[in-house]
C-alpha atoms as a PDB file:
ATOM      1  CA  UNK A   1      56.860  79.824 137.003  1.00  0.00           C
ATOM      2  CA  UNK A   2      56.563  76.311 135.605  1.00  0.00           C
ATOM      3  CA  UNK A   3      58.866  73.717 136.435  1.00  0.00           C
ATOM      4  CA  UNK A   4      59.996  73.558 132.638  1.00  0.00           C
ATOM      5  CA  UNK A   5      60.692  77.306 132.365  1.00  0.00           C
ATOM      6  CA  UNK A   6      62.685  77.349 135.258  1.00  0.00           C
ATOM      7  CA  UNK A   7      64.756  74.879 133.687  1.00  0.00           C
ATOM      8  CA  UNK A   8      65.107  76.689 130.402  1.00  0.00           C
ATOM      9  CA  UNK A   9      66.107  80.097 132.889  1.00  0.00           C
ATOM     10  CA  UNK A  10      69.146  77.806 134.508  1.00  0.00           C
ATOM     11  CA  UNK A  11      70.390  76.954 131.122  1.00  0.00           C
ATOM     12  CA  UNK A  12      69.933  80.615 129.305  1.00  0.00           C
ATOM     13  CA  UNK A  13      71.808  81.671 133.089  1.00  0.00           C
ATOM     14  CA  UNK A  14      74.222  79.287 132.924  1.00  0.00           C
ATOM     15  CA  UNK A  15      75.131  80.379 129.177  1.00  0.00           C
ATOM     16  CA  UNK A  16      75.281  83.992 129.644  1.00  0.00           C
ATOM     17  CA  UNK A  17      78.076  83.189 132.596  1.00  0.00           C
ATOM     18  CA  UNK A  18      79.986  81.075 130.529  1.00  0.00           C
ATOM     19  CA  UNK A  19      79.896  83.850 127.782  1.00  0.00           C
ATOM     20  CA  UNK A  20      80.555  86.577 129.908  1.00  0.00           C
ATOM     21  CA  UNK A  21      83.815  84.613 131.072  1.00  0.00           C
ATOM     22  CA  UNK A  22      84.973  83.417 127.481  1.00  0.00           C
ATOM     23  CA  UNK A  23      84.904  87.295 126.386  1.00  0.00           C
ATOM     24  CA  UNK A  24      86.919  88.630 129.646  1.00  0.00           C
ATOM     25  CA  UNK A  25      89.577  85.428 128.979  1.00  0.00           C
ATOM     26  CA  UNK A  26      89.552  87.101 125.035  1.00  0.00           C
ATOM     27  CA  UNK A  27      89.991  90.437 126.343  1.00  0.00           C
ATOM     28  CA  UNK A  28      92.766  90.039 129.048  1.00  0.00           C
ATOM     29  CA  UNK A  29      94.721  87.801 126.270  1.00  0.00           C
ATOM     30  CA  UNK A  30      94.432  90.310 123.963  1.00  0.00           C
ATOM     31  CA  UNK A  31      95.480  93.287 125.998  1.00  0.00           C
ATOM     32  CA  UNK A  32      98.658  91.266 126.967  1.00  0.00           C
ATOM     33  CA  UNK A  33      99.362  90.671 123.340  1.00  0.00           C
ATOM     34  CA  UNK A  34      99.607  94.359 122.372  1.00  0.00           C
ATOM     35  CA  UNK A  35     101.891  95.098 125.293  1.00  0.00           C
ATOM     36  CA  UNK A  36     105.250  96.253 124.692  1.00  0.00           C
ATOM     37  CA  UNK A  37     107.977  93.449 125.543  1.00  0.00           C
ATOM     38  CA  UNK A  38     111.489  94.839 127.025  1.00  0.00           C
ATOM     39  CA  UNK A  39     114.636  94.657 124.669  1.00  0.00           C
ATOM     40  CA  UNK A  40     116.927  91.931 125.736  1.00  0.00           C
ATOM     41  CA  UNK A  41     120.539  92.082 127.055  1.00  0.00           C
ATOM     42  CA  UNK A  42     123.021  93.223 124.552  1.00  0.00           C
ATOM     43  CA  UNK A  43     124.717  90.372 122.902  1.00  0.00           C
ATOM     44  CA  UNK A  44     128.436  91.573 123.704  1.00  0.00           C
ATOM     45  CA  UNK A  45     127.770  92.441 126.957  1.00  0.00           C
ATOM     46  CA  UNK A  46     128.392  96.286 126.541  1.00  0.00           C
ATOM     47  CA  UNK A  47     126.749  98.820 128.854  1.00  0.00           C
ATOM     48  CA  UNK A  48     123.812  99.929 126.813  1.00  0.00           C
ATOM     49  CA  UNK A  49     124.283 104.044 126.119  1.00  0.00           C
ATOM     50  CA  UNK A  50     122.101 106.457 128.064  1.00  0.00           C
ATOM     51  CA  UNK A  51     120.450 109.957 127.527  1.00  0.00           C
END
């Protein structure tokens, strides 16, 4: 290999990494979005009814 496409193999490495990282970040934000969120306390403090 020649010193200039070694170079050029560093960068297209180094880009791949960084894209590979950007698209878990995406996924793992996204898959937190969709989750469902627990109710909050009822406002006048009753004991919430049960099954």
């Amino acid at each position: 290999m020649t010193k200039n496409l070694k170079g050029k193999a560093a960068i297209a490495g180094a880009i791949g990494s960084a894209a590979i990282a950007a698209a878990l970040l995406y996924a793992n934000k996204r898959k937190k979005k969709n989750e469902p969120t627990q109710p909050g306390p009822i406002p006048s403090g009753e004991q919430p009814e049960t099954d």
